[in-house]
Every structure is written in structure tokens, then in C-alpha cells.
C-alpha atoms as a PDB file:
ATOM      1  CA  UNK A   1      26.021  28.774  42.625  1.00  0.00           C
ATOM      2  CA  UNK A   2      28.626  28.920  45.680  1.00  0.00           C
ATOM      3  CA  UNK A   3      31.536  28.178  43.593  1.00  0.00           C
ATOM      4  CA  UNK A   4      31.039  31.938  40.983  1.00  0.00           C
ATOM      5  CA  UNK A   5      30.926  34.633  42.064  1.00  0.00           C
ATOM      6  CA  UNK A   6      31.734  38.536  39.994  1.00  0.00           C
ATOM      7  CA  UNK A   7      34.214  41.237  39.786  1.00  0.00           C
ATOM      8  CA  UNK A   8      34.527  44.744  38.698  1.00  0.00           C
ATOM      9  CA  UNK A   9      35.823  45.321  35.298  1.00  0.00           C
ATOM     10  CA  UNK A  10      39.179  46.375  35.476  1.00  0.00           C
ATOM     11  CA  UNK A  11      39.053  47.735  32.142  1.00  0.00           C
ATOM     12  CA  UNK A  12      36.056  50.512  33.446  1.00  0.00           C
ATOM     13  CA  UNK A  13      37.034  53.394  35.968  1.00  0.00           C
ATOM     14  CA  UNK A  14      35.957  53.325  39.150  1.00  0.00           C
ATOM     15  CA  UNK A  15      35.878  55.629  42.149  1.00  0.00           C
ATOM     16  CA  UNK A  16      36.329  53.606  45.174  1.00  0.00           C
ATOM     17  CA  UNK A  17      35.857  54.782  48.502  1.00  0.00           C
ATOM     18  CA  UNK A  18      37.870  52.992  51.167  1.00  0.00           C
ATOM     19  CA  UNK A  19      40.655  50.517  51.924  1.00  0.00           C
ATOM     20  CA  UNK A  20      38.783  47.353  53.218  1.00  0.00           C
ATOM     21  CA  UNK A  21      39.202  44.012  52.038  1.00  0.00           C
ATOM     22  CA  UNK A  22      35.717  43.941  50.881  1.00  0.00           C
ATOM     23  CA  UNK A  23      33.404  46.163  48.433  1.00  0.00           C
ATOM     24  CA  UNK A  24      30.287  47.142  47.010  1.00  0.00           C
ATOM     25  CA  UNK A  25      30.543  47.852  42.958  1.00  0.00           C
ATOM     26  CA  UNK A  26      27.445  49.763  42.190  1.00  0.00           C
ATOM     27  CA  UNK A  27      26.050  50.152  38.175  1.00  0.00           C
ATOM     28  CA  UNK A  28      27.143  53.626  38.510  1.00  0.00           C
ATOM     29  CA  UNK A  29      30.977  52.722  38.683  1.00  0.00           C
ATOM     30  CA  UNK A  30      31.460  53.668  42.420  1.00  0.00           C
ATOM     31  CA  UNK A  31      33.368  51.074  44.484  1.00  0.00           C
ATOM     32  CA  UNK A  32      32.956  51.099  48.426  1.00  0.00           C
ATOM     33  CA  UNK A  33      35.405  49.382  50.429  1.00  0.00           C
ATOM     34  CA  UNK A  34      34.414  49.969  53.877  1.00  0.00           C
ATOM     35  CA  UNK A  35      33.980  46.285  54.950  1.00  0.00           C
ATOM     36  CA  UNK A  36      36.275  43.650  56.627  1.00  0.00           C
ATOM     37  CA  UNK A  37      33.975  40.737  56.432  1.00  0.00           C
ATOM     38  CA  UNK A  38      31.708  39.382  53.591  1.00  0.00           C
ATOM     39  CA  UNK A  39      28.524  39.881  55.772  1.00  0.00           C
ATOM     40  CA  UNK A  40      28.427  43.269  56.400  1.00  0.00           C
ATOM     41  CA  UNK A  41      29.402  43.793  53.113  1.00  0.00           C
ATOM     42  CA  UNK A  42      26.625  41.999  51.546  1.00  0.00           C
ATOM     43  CA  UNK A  43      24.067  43.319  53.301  1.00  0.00           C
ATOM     44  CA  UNK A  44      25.082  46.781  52.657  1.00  0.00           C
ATOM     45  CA  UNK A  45      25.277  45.554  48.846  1.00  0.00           C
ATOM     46  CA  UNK A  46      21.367  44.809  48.642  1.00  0.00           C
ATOM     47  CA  UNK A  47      20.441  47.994  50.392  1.00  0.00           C
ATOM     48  CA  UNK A  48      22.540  49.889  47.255  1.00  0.00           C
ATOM     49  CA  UNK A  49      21.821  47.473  44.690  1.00  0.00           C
ATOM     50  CA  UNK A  50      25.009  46.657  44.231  1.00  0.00           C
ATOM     51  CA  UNK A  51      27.613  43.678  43.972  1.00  0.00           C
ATOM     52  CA  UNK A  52      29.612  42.464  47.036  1.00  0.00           C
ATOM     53  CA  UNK A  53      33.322  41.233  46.338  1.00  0.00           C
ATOM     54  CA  UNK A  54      36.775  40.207  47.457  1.00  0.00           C
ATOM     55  CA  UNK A  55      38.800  42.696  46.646  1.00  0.00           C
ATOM     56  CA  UNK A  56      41.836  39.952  47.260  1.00  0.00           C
ATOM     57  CA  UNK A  57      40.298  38.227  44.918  1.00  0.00           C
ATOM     58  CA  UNK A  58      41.744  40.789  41.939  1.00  0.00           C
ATOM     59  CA  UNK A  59      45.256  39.702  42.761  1.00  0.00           C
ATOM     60  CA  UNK A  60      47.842  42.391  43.632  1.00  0.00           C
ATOM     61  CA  UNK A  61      46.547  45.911  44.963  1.00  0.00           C
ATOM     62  CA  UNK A  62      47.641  48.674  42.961  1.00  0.00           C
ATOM     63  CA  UNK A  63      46.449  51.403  45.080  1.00  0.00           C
ATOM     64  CA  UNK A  64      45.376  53.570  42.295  1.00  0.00           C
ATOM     65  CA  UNK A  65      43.943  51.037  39.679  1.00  0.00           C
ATOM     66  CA  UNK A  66      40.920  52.689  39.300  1.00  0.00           C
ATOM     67  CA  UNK A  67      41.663  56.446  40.512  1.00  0.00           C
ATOM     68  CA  UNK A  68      40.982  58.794  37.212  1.00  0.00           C
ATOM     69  CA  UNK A  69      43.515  61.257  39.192  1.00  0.00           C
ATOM     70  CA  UNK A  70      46.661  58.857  37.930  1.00  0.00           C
ATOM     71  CA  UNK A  71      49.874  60.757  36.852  1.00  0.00           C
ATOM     72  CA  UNK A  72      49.714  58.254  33.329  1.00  0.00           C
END
């Protein structure tokens, strides 16, 4: 359906990789945003099995959401 679409759990850590507006969340909890369009994104998503996504999408970017190395 064009109107769902999924997100990464906040609630999991992640390692993400990157600073693009758009990721790949793989089943084994790494994030890479490498991508500025949907496209490219996507098409690297099937070739790791993984889940495309708007990162904008999560609301507000907190730079270190998922980074285990947080000070708290």
C-alpha cells in the first residue's frame, strides 16, 4: 500500500553509518544513511535485504539517537 510504509524501532540500538536523508535498516540493527533520494536508496535496500526509509520521517534528528557510545 502507497500510503504505509516502516521505521526503525527507536527503542532498539542501531549503528548507523552516514548522514543522508535516507537509509537502509538491516535485521542485524545496522542503519546506512548514504542516500539523498528514495531510489537509490531502495535499490540498495533489496540488494542487503533491508528496509528503505525517511529518516525525516522520525521527526527531530538527535544526532546520536542510536550511537551505543552516548555519554548517558
Amino acid at each position: 500500500n502507497p500510503g504505509t510504509g516502516c521505521l526503525p524501532n527507536p527503542r532498539e540500538i542501531q549503528q548507523v553509518f552516514g548522514g543522508g536523508r535516507y537509509c537502509v535498516a538491516t535485521e542485524q540493527r545496522i542503519q546506512y544513511c548514504l542516500f539523498s533520494d528514495f531510489l537509490s536508496c531502495n535499490s540498495d535496500a533489496q540488494t542487503r535485504h533491508g528496509l528503505c526509509y525517511d529518516r525525516q520521517a522520525l521527526g527531530p534528528a538527535d544526532p546520536y539517537r542510536y550511537d551505543t557510545r552516548r555519554p548517558y
